[in-house]
C-alpha atoms as a PDB file:
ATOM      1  CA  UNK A   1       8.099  -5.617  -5.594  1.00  0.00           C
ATOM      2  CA  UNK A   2       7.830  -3.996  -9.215  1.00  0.00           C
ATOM      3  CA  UNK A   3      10.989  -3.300 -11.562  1.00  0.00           C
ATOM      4  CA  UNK A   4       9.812  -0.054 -11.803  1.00  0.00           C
ATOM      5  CA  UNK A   5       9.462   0.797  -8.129  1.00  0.00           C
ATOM      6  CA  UNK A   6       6.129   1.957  -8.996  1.00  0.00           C
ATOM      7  CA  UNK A   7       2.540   0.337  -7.166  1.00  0.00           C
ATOM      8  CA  UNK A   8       1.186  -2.746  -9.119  1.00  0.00           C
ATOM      9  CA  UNK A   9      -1.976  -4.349  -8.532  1.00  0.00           C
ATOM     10  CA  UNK A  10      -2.921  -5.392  -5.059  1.00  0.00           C
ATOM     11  CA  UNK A  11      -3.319  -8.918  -3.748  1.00  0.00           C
ATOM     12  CA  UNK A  12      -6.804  -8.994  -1.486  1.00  0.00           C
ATOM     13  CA  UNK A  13      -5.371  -9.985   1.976  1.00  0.00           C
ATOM     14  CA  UNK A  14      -5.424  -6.906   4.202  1.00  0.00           C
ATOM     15  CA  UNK A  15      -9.027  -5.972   3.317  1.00  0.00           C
ATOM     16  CA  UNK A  16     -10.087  -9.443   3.510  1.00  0.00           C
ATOM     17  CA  UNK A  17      -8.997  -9.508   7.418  1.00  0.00           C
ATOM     18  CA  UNK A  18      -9.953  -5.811   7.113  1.00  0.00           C
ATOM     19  CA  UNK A  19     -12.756  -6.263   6.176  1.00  0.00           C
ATOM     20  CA  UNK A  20     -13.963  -9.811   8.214  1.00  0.00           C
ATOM     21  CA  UNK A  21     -12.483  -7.813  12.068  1.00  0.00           C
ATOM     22  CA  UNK A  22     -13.275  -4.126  10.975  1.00  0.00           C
ATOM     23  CA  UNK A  23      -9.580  -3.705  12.257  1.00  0.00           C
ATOM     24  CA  UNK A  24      -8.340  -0.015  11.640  1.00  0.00           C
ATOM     25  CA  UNK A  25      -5.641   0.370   8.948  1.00  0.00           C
ATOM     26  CA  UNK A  26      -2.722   2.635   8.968  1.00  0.00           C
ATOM     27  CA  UNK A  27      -1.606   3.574   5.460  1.00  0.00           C
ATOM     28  CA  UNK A  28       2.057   3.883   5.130  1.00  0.00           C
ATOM     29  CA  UNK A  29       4.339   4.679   2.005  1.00  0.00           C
ATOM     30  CA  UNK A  30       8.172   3.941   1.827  1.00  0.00           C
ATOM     31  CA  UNK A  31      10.149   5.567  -1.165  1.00  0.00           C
ATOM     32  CA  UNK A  32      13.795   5.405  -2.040  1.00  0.00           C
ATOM     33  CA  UNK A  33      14.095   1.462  -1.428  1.00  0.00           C
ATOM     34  CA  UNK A  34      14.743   1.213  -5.350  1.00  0.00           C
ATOM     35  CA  UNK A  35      18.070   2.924  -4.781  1.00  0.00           C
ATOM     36  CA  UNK A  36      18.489   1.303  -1.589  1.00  0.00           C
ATOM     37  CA  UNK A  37      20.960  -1.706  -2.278  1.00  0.00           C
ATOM     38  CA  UNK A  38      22.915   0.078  -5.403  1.00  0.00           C
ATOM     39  CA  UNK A  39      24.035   3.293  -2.079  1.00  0.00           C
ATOM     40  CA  UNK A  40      25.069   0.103   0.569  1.00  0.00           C
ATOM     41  CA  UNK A  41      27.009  -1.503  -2.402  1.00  0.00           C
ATOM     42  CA  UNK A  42      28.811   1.850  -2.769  1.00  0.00           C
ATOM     43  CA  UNK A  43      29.244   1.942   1.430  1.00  0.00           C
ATOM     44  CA  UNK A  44      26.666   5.164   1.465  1.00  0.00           C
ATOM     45  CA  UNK A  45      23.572   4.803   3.840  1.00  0.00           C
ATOM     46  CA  UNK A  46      20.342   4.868   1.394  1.00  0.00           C
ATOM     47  CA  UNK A  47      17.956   7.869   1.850  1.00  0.00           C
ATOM     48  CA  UNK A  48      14.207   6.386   2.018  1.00  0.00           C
ATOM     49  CA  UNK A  49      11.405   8.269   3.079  1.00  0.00           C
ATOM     50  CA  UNK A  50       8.389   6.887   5.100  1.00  0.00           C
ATOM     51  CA  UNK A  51       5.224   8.707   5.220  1.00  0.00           C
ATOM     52  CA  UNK A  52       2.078   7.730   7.285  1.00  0.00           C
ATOM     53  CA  UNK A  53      -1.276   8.455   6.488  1.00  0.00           C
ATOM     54  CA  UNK A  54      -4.187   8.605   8.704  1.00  0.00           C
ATOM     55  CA  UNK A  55      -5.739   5.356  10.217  1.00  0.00           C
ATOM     56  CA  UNK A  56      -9.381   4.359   8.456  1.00  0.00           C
ATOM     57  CA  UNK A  57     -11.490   1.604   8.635  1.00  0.00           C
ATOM     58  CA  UNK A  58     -13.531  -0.298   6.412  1.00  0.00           C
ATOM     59  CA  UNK A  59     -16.751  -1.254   6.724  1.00  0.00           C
ATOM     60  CA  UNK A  60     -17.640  -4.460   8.675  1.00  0.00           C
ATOM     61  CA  UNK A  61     -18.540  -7.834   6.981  1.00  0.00           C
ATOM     62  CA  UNK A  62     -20.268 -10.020   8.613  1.00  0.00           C
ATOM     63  CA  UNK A  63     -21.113 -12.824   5.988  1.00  0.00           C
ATOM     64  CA  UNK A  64     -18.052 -13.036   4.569  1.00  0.00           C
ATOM     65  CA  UNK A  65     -16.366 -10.562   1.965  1.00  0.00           C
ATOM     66  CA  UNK A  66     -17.744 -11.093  -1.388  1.00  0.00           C
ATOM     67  CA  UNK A  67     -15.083 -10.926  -4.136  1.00  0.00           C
ATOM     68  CA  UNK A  68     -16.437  -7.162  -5.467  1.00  0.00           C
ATOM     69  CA  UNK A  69     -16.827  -6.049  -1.986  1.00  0.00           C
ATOM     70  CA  UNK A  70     -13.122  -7.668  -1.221  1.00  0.00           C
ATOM     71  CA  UNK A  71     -11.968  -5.991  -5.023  1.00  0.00           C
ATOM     72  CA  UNK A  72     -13.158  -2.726  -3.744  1.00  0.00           C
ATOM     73  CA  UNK A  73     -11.787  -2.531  -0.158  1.00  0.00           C
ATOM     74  CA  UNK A  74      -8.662  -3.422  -1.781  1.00  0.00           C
ATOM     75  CA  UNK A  75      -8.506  -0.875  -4.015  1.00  0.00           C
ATOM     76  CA  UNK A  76      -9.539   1.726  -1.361  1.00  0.00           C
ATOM     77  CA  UNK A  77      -6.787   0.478   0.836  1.00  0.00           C
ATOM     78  CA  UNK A  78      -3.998   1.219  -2.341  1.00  0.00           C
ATOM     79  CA  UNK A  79      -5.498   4.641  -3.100  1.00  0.00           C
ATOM     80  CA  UNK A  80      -4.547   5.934   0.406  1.00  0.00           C
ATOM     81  CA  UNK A  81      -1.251   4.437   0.239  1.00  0.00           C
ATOM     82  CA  UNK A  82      -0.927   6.147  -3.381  1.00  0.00           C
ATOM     83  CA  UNK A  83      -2.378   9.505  -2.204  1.00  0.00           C
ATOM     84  CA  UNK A  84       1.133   9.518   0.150  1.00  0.00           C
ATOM     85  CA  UNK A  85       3.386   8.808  -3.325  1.00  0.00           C
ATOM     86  CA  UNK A  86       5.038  11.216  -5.654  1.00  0.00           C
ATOM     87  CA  UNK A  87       3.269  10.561  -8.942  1.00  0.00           C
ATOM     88  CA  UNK A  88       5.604   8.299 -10.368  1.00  0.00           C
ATOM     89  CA  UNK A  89       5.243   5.837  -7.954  1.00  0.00           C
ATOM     90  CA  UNK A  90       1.183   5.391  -8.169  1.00  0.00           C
ATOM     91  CA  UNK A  91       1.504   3.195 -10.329  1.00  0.00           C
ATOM     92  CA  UNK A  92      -1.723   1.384 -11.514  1.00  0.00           C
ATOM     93  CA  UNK A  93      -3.333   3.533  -8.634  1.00  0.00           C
ATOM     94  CA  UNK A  94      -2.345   6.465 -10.621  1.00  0.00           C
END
């Protein structure tokens, strides 16, 4: 989770499997959760929106994801999830 509720840099895990099963991924963006805990400490239910995008898949691997090929699935993966977030949550995806 950043400070700044804003995307950081993406660890490789979900395109890795991704990318090794040719599983189909489901983008999905949650915003609001920065203000989340301040609204239950003042007894007010927090307002967060969650907004799907639609499912895509990467290509197969079959020898094993190579660390550009892994770098680049990842960084597919973040742009959809960005491409569902106001600006100033897109952080490095931006």
């Amino acid at each position: 989770m950043s400070r700044t509720g804003a995307l950081e840099r993406a660890r490789h895990g979900a395109a890795y499997f991704a990318l090794r099963t040719g599983v189909p991924i489901l983008p999905v963006a949650i915003t609001g959760t920065e203000k989340a805990y301040s609204e239950w400490r003042r007894l007010r239910r927090p307002r967060l929106t969650v907004t799907i995008g639609p499912v895509f898949r990467l290509p197969r691997c079959q020898d094993g994801a190579r660390s550009e090929q892994l770098a680049r699935a990842t960084d597919e993966i973040m742009r959809r999830i960005a491409a569902l977030l106001p600006l100033e949550y897109r952080g490095v995806y931006g």
